[in-house]
N, C-alpha and C. Protein backbone atom coordinates (compact mmCIF):
# COMPACT_ATOMS: atom_id res chain seq x y z
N UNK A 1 30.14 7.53 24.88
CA UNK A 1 29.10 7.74 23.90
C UNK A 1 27.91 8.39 24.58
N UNK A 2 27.23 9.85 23.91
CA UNK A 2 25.95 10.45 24.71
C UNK A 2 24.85 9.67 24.19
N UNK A 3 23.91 10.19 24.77
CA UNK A 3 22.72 9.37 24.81
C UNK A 3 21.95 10.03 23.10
N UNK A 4 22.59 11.07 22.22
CA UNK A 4 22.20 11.15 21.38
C UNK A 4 22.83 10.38 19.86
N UNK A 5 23.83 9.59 20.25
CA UNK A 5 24.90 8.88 19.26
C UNK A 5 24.41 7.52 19.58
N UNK A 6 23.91 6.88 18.59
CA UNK A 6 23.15 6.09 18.63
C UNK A 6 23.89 5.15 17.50
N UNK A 7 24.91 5.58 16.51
CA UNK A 7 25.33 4.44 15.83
C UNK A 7 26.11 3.91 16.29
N UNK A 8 26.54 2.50 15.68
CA UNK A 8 27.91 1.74 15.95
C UNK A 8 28.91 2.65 15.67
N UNK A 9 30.03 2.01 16.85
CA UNK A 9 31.07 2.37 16.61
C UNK A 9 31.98 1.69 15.33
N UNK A 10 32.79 2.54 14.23
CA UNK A 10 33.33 2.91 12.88
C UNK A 10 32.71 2.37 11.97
N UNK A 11 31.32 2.93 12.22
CA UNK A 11 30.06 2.37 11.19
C UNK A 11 29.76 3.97 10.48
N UNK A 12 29.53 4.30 9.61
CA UNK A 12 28.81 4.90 9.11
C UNK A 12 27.05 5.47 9.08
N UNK A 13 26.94 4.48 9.19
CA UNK A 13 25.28 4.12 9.41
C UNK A 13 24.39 5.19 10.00
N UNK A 14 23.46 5.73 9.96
CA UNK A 14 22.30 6.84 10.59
C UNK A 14 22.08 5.89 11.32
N UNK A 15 21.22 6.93 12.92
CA UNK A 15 20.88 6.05 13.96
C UNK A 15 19.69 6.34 13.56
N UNK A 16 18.66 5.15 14.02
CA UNK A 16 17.83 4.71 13.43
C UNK A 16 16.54 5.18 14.96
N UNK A 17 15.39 5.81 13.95
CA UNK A 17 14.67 6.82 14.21
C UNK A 17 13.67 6.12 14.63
N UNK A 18 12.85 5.87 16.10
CA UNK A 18 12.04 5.15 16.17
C UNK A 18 10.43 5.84 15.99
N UNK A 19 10.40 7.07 15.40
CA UNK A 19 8.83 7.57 14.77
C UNK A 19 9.17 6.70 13.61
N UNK A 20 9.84 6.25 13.27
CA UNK A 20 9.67 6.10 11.65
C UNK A 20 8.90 4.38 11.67
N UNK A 21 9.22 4.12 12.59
CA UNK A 21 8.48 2.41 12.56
C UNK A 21 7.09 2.64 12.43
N UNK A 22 6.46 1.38 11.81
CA UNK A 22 5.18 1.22 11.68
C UNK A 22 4.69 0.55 13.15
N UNK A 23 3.38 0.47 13.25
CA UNK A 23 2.89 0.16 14.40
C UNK A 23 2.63 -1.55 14.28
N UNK A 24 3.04 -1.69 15.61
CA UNK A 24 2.66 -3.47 15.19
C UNK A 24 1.33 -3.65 15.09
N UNK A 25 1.38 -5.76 14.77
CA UNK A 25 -0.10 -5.74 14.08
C UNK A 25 -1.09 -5.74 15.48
N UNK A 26 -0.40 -6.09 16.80
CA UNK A 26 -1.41 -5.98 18.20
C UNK A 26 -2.14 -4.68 17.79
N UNK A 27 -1.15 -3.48 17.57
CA UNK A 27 -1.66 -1.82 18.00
C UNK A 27 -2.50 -1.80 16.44
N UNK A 28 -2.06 -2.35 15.21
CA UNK A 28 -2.89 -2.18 14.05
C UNK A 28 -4.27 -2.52 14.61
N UNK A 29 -4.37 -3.98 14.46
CA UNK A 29 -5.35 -4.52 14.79
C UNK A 29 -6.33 -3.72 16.26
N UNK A 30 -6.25 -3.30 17.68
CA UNK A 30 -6.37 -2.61 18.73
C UNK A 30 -6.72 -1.16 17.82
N UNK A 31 -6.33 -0.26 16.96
CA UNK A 31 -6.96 0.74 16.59
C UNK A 31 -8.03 0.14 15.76
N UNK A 32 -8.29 -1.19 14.59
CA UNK A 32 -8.97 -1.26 13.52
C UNK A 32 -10.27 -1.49 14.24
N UNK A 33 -10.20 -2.37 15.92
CA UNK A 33 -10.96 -2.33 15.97
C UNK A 33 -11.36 -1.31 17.03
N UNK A 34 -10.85 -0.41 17.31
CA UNK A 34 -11.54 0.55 17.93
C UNK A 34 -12.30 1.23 17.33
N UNK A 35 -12.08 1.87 16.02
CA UNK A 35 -12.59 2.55 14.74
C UNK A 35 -14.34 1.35 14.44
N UNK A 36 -14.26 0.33 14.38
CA UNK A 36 -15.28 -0.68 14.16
C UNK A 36 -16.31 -0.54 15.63
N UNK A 37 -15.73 -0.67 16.83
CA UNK A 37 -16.63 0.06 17.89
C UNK A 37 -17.46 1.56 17.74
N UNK A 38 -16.87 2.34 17.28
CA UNK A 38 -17.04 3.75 17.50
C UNK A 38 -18.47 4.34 16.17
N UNK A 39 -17.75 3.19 15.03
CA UNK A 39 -19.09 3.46 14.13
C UNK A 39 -20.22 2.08 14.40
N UNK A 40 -19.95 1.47 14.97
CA UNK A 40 -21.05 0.36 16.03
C UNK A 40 -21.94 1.53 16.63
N UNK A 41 -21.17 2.00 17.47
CA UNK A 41 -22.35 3.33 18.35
C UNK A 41 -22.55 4.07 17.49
N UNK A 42 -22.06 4.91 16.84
CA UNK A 42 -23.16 5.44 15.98
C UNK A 42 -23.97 5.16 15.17
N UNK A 43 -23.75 3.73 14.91
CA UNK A 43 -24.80 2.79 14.40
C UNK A 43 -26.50 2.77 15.22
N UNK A 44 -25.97 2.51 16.43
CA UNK A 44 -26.78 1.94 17.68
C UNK A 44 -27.76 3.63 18.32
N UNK A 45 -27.00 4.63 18.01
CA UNK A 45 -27.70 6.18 18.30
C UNK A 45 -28.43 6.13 16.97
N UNK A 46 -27.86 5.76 15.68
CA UNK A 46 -28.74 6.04 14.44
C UNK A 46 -30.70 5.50 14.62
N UNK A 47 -30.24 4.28 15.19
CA UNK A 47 -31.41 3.21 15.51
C UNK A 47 -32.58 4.00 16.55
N UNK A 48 -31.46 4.41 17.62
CA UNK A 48 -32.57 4.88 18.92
C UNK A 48 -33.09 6.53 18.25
N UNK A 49 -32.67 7.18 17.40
CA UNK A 49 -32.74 8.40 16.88
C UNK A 49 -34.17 8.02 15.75
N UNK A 50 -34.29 6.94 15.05
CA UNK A 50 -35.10 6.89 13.90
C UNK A 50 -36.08 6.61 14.97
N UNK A 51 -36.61 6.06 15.60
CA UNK A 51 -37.07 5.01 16.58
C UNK A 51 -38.50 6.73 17.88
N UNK A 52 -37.23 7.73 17.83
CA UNK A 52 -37.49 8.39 18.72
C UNK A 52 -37.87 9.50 17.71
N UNK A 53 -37.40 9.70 17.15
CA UNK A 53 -37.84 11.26 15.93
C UNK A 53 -39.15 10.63 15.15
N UNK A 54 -39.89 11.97 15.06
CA UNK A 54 -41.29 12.08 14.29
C UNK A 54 -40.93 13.18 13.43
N UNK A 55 -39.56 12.97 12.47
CA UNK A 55 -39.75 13.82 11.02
C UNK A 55 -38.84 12.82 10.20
N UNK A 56 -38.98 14.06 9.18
CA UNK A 56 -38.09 13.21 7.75
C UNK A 56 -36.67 12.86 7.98
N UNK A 57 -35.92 13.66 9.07
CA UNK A 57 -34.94 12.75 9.13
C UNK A 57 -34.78 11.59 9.61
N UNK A 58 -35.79 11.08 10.28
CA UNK A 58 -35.88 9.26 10.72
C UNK A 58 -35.65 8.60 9.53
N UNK A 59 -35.89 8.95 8.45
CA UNK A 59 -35.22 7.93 6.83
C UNK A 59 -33.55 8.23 6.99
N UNK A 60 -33.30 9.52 7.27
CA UNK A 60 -31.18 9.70 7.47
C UNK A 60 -31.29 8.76 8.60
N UNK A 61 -31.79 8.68 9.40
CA UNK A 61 -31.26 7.88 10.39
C UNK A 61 -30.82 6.84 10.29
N UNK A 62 -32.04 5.67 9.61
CA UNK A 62 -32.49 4.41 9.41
C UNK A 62 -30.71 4.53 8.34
N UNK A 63 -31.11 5.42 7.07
CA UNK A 63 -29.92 5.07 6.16
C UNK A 63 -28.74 4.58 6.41
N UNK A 64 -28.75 5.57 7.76
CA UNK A 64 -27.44 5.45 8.28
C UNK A 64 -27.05 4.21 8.59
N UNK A 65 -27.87 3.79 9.64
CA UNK A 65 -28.18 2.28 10.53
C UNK A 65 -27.94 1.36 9.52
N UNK A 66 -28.16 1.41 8.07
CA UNK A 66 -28.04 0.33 6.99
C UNK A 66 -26.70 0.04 6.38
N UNK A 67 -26.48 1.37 6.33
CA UNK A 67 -24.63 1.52 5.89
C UNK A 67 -23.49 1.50 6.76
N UNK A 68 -23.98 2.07 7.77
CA UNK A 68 -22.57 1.55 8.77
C UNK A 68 -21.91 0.56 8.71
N UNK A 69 -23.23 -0.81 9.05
CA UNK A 69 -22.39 -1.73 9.05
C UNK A 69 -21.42 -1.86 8.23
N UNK A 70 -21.72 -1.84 7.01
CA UNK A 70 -20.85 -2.26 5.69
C UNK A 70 -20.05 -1.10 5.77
N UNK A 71 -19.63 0.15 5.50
CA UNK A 71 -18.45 0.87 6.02
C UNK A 71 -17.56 0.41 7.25
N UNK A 72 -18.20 0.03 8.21
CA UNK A 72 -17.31 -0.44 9.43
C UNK A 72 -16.32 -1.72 9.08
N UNK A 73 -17.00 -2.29 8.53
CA UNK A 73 -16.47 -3.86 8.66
C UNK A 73 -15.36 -3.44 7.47
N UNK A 74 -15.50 -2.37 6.16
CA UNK A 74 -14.06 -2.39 5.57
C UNK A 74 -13.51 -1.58 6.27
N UNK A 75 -13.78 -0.69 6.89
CA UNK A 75 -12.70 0.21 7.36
C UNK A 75 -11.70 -1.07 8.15
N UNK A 76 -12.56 -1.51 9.28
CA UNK A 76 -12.03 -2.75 9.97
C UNK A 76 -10.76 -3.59 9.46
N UNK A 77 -11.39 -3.83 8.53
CA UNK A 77 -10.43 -4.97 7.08
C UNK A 77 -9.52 -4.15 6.81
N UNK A 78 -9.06 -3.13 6.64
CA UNK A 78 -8.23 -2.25 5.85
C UNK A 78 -6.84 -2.60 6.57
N UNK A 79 -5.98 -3.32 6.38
CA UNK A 79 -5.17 -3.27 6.78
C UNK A 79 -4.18 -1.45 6.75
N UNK A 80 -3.21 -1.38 7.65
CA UNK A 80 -2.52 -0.19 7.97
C UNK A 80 -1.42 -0.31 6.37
N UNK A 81 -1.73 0.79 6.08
CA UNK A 81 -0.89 1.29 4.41
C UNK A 81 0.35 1.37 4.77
N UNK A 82 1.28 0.75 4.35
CA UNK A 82 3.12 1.05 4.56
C UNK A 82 3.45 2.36 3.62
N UNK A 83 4.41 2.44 4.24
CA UNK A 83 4.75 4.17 4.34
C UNK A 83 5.87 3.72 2.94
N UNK A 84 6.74 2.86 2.80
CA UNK A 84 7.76 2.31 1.97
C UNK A 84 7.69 1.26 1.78
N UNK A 85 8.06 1.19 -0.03
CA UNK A 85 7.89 0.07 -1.04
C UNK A 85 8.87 -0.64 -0.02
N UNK A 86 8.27 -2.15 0.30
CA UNK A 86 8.59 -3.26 1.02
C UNK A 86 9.94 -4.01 0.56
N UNK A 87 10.12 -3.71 -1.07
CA UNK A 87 11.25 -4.16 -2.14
C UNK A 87 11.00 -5.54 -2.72
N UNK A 88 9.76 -5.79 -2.80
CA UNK A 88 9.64 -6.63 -3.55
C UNK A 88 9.51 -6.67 -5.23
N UNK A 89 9.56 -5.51 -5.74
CA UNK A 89 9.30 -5.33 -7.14
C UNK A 89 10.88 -5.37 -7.04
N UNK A 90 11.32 -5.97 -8.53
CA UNK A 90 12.74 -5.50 -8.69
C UNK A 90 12.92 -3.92 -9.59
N UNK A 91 13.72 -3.87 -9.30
CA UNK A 91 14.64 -2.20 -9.75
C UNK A 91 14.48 -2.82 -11.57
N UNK A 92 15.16 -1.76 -12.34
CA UNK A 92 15.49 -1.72 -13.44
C UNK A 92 16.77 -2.12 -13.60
N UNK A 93 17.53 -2.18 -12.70
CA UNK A 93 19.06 -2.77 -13.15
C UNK A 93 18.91 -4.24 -12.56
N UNK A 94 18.22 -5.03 -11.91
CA UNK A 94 17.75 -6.29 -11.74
C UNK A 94 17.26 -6.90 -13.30
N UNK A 95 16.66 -6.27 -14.07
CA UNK A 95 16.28 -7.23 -15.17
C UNK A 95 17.20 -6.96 -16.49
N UNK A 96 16.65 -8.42 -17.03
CA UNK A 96 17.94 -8.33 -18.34
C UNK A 96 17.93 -7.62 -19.05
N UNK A 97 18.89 -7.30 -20.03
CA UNK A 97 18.58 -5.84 -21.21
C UNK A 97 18.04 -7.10 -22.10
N UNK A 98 16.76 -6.42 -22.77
CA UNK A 98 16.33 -6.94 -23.89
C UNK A 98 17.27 -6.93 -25.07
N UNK A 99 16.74 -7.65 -25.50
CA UNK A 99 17.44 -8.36 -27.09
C UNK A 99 16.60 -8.65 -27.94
N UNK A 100 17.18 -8.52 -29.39
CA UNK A 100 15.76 -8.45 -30.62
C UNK A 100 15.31 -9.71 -30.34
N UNK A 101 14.04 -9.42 -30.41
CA UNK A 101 13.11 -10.85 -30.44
C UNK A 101 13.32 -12.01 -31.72
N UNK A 102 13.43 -12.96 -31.26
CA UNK A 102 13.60 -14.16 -32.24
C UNK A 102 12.61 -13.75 -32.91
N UNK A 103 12.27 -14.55 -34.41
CA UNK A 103 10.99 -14.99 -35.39
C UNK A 103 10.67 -16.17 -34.89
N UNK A 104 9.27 -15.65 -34.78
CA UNK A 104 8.57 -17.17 -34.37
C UNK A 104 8.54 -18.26 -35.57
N UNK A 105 8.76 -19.67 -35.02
CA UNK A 105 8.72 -20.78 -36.01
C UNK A 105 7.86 -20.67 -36.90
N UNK A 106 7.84 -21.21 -38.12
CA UNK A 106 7.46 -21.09 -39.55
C UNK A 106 6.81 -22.68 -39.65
N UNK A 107 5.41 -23.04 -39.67
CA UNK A 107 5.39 -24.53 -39.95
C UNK A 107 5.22 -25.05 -41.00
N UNK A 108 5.97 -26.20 -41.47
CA UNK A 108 6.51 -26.72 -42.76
C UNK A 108 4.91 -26.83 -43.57
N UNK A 109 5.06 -26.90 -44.67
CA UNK A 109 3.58 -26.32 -45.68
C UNK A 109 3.99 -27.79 -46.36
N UNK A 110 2.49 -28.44 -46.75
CA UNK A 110 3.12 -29.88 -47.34
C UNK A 110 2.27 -29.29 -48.77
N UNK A 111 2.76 -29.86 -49.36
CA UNK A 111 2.50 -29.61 -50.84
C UNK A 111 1.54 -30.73 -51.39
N UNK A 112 0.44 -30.13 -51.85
CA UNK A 112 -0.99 -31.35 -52.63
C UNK A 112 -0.23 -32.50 -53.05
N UNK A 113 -0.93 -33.97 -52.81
CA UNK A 113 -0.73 -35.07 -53.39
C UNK A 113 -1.07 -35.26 -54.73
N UNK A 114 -0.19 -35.70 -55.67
CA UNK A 114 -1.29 -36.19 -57.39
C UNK A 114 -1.20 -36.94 -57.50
């Protein structure tokens, strides 16, 4: 067997492509928060920039310095998007074929006392 035949032997099966994996949650997590560092410093230049400038952009600065945080921390949170439905919804041939709906119960009507 070469080093490019990768399935079982009298399997059918595609050999299985390792770009196609998702990244684990160490490397998820290790990029989310690298991304959360990177707008930290430009957080931290926004600050020394308002701090050091004598014009109107010291208000972009400051803005900035106000919103980062809160952009960072969801980017942070965002977990990594899967590439393929996981299969938890069922298919259309999983559920039952409908059938005419019953009539809902009728409740008995009492008739005036004399």
């Amino acid at each position: 067997m070469n080093g490019r035949d990768r399935t079982k032997r009298g399997t059918g099966s595609s050999p299985v492509r390792i770009t196609a994996l998702e990244p684990t949650a160490a490397q998820d997590a290790s990029q989310r928060m690298r991304h959360y560092l990177v707008l930290m410093g430009i957080r931290a230049v926004c600050f020394l920039g308002a701090v050091a400038v004598q014009h109107w952009t010291r208000w972009l600065l400051l803005l900035g310095a106000v919103v980062l945080p809160y952009v960072a921390v969801v980017i942070a949170n965002a977990a990594g998007v899967r590439r393929r439905d996981p299969g938890t919804l069922l298919g259309t041939a999983a559920l039952p074929a409908a059938g005419p709906t019953p009539d809902p119960p009728v409740a008995p009507t009492q008739e005036p006392r004399r």
